[in-house]
PDB file of N, CA and C in Angstrom:
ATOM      1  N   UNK A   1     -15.796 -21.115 -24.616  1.00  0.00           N
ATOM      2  CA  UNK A   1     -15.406 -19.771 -24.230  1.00  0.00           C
ATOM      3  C   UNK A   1     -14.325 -19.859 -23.154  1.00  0.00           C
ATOM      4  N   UNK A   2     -13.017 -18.651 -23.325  1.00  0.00           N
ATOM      5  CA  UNK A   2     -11.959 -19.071 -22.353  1.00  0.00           C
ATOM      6  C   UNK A   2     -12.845 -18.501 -20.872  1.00  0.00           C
ATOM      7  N   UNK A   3     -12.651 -18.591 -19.577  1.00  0.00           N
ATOM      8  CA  UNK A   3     -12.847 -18.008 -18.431  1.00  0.00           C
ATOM      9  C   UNK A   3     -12.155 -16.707 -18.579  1.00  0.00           C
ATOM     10  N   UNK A   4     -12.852 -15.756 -17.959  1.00  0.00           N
ATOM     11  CA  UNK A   4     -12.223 -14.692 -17.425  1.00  0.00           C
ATOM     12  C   UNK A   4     -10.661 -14.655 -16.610  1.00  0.00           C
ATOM     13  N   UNK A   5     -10.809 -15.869 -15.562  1.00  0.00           N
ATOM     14  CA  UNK A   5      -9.285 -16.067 -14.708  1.00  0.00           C
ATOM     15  C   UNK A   5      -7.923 -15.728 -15.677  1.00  0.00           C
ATOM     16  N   UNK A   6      -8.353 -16.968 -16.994  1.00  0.00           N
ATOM     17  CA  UNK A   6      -7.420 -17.165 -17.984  1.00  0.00           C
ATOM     18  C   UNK A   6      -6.985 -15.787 -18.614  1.00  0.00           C
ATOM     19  N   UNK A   7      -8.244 -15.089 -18.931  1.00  0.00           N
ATOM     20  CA  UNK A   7      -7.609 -13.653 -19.846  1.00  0.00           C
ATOM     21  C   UNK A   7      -7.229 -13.148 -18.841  1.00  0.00           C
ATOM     22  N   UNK A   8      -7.411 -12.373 -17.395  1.00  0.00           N
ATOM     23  CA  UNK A   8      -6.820 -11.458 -16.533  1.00  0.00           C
ATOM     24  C   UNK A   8      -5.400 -12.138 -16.233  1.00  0.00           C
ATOM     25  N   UNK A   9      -5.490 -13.260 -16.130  1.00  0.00           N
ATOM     26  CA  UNK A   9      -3.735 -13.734 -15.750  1.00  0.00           C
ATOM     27  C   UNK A   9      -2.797 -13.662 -16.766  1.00  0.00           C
ATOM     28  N   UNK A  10      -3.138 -13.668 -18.037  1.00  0.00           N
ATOM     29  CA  UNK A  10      -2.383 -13.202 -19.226  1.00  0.00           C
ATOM     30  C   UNK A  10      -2.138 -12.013 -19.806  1.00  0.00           C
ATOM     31  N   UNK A  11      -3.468 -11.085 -19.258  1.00  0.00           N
ATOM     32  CA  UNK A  11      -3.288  -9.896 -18.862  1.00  0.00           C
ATOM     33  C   UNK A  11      -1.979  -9.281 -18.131  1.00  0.00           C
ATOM     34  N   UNK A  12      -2.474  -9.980 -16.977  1.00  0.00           N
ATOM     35  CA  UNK A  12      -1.280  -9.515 -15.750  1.00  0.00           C
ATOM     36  C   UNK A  12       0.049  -9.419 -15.688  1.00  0.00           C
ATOM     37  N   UNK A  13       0.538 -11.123 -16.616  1.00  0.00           N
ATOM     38  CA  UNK A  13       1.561 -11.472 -16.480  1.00  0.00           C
ATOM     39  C   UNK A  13       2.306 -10.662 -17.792  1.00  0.00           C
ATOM     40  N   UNK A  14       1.761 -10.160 -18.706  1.00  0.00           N
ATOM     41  CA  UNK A  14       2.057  -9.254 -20.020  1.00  0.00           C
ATOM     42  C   UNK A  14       2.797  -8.058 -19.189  1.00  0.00           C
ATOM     43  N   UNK A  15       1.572  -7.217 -18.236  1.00  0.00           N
ATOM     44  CA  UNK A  15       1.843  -6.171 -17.875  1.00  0.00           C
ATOM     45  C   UNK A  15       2.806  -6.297 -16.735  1.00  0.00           C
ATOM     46  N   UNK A  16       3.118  -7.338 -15.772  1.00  0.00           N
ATOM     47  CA  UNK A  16       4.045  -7.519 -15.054  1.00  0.00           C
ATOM     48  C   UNK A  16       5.609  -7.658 -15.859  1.00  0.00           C
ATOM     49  N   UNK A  17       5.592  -8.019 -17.330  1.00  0.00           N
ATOM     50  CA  UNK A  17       6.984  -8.437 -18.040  1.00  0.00           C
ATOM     51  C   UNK A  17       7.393  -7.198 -18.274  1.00  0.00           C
ATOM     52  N   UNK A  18       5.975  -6.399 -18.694  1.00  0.00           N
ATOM     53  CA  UNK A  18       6.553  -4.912 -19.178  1.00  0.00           C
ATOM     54  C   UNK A  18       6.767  -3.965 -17.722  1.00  0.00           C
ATOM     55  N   UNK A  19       6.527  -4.060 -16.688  1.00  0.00           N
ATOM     56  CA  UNK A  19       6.923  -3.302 -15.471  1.00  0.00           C
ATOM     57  C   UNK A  19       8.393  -3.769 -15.583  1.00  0.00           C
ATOM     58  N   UNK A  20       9.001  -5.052 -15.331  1.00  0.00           N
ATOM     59  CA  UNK A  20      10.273  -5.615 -15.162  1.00  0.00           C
ATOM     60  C   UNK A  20      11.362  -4.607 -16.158  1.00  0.00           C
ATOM     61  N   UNK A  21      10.833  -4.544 -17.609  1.00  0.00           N
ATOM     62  CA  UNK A  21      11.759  -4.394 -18.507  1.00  0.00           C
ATOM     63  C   UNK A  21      11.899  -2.850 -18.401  1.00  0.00           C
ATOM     64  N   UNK A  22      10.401  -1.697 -18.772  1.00  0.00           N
ATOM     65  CA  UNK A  22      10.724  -0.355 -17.867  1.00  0.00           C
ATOM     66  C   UNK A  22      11.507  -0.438 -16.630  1.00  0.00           C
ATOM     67  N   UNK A  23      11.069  -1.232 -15.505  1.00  0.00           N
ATOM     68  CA  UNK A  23      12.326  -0.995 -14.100  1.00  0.00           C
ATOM     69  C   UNK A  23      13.551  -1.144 -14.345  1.00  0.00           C
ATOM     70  N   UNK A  24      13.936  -1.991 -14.872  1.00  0.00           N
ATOM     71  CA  UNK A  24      15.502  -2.321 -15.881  1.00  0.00           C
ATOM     72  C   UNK A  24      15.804  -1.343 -16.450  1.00  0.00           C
ATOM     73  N   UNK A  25      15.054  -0.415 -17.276  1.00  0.00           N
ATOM     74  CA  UNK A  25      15.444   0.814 -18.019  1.00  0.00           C
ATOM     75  C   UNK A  25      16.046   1.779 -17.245  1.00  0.00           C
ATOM     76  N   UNK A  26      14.432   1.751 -16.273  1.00  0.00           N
ATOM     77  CA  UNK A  26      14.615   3.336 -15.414  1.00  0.00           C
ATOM     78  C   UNK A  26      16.080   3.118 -14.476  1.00  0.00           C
ATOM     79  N   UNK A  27      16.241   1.710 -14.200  1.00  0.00           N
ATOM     80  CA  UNK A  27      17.794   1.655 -12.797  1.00  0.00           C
ATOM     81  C   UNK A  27      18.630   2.247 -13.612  1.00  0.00           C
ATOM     82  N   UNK A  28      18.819   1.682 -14.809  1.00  0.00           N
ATOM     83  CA  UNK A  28      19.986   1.843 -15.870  1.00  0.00           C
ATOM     84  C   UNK A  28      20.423   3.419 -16.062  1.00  0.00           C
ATOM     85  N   UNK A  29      19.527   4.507 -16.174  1.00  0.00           N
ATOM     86  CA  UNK A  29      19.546   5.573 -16.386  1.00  0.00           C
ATOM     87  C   UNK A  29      19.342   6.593 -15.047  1.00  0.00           C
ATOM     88  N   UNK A  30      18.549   5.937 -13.817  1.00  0.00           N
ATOM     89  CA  UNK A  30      18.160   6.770 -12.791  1.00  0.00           C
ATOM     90  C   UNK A  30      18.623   6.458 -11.150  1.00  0.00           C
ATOM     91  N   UNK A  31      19.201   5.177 -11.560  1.00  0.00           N
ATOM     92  CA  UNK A  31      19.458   4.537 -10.569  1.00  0.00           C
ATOM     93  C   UNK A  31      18.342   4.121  -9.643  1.00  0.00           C
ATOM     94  N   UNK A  32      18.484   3.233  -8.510  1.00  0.00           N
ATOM     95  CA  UNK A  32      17.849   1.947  -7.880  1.00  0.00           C
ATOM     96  C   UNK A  32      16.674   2.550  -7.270  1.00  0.00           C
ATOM     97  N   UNK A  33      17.084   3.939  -6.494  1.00  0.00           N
ATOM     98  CA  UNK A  33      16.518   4.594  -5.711  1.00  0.00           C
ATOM     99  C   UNK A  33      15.018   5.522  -6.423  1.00  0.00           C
ATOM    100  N   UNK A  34      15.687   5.756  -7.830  1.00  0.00           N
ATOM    101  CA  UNK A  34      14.412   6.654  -8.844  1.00  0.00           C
ATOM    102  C   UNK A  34      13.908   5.988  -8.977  1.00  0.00           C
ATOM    103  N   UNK A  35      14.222   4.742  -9.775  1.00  0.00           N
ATOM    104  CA  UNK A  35      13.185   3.974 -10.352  1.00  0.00           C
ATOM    105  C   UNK A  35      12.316   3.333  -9.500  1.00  0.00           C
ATOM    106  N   UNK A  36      12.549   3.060  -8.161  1.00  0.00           N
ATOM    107  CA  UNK A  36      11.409   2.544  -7.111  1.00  0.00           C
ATOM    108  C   UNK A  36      10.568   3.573  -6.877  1.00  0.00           C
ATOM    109  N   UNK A  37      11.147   4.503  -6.654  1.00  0.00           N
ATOM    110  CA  UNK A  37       9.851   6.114  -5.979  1.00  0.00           C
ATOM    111  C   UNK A  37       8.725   6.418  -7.583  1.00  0.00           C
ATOM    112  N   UNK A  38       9.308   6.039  -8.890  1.00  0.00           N
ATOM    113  CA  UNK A  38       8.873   5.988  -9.966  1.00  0.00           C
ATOM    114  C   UNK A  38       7.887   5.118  -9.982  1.00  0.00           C
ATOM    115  N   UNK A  39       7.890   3.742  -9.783  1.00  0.00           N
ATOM    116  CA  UNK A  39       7.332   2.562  -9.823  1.00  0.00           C
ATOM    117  C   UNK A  39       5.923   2.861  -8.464  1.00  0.00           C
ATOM    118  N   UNK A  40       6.303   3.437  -7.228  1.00  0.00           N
ATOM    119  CA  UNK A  40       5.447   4.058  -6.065  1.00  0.00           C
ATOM    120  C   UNK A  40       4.915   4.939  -6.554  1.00  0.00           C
ATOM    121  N   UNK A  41       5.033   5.936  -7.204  1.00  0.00           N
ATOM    122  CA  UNK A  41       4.197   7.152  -7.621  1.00  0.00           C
ATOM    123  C   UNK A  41       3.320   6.587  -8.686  1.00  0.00           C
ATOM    124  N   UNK A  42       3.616   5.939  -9.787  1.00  0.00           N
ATOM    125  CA  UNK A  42       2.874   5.498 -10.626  1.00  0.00           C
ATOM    126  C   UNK A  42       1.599   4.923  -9.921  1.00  0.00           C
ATOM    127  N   UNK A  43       1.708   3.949  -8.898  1.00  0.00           N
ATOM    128  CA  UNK A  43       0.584   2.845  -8.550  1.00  0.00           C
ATOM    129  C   UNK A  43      -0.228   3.941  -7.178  1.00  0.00           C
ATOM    130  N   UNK A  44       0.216   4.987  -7.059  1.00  0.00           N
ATOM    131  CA  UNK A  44      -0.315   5.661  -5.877  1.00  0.00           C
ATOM    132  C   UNK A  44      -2.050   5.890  -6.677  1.00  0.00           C
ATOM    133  N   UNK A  45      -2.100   6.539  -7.866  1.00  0.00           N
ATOM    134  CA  UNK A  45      -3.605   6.499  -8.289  1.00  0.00           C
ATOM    135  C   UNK A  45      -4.318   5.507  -8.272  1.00  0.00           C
ATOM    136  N   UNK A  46      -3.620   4.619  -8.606  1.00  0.00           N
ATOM    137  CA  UNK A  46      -4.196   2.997  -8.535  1.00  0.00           C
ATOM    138  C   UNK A  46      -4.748   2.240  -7.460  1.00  0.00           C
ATOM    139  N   UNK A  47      -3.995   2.294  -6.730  1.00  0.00           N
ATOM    140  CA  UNK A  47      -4.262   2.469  -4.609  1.00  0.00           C
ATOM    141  C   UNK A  47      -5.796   3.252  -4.420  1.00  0.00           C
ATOM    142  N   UNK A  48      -5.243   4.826  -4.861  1.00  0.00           N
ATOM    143  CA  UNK A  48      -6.562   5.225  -4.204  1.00  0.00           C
ATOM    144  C   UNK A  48      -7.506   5.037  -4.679  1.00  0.00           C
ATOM    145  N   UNK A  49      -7.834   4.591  -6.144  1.00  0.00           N
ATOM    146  CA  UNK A  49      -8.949   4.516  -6.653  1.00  0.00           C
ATOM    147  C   UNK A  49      -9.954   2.927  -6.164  1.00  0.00           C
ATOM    148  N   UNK A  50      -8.780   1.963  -5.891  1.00  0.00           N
ATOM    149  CA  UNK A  50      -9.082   1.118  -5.755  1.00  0.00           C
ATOM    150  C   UNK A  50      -9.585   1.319  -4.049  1.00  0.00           C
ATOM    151  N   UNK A  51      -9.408   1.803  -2.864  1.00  0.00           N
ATOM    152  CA  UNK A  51      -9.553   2.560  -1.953  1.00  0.00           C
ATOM    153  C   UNK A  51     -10.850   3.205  -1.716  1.00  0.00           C
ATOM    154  N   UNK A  52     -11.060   3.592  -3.269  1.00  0.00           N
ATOM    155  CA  UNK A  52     -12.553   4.632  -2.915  1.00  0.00           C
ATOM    156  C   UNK A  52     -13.387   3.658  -3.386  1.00  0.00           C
ATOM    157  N   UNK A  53     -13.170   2.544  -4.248  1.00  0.00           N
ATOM    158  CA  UNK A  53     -14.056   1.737  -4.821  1.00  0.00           C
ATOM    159  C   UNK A  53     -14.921   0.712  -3.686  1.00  0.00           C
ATOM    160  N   UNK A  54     -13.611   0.288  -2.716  1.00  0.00           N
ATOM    161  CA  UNK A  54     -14.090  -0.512  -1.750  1.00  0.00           C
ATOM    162  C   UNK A  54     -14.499   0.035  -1.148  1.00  0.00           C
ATOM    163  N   UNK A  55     -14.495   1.669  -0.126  1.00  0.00           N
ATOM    164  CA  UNK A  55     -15.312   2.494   0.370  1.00  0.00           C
ATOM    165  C   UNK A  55     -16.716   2.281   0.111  1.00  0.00           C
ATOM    166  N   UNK A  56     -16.570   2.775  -1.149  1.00  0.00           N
ATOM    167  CA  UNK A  56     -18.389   2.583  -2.014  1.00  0.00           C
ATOM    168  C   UNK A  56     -19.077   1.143  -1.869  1.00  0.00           C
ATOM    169  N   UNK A  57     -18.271   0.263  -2.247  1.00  0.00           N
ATOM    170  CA  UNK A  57     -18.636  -0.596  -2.513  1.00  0.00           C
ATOM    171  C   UNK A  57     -18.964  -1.211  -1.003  1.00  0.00           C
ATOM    172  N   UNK A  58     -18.458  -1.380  -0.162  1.00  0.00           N
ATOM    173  CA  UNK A  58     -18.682  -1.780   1.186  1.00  0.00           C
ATOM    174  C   UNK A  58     -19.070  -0.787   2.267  1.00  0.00           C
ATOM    175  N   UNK A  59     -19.220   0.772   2.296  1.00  0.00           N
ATOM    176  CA  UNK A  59     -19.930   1.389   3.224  1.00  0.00           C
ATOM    177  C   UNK A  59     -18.798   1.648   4.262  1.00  0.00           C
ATOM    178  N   UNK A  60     -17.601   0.666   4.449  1.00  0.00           N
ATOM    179  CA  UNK A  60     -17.395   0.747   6.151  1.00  0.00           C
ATOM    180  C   UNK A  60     -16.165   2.227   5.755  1.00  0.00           C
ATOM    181  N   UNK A  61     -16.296   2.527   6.552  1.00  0.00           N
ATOM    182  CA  UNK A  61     -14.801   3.823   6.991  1.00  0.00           C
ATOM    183  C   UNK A  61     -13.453   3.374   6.684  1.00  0.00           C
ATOM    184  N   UNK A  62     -13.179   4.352   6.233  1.00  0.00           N
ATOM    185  CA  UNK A  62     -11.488   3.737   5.683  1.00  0.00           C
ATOM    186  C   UNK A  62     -10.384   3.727   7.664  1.00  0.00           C
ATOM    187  N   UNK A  63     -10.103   2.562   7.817  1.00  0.00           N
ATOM    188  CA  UNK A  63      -9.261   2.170   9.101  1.00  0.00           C
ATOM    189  C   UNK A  63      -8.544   3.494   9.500  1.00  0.00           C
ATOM    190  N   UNK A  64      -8.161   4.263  10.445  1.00  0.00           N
ATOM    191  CA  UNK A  64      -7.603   4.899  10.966  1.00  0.00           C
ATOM    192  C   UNK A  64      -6.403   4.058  11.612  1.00  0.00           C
ATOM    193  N   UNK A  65      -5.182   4.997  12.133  1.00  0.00           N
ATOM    194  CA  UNK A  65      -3.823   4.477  12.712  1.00  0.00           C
ATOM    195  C   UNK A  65      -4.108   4.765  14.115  1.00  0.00           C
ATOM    196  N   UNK A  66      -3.980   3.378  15.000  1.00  0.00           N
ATOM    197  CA  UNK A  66      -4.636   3.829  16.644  1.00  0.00           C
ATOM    198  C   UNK A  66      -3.307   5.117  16.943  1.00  0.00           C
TER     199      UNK A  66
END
């Protein structure tokens, strides 16, 4: 049986080729500046979910800015 490591890194590296080739698209058509705030907005759900997971999952308070 392969390990898990093996499928998520082939996973990853799939979905990392296809971020590259969309970012290439989006500069081409939106320029440098869209396609980054594009690429940030996309992963903002991703952030928080992952955010509330560790919340749950560990109890402690999400860090405040002194």
């Amino acid at each position: 049986m392969i390990p898990l490591w093996i499928i998520a890194t082939l996973i990853a590296a799939a979905a990392q080729t296809a971020r590259n080739a969309t970012q290439s698209h989006l500069t081409a058509r939106i320029g440098t500046l869209g396609a980054t705030q594009v690429r940030f907005l996309f992963g903002l759900p991703f952030a928080l979910l992952i955010l509330v997971l560790a919340r749950l999952v560990t109890g402690e308070a999400v860090p405040r800015p002194p």
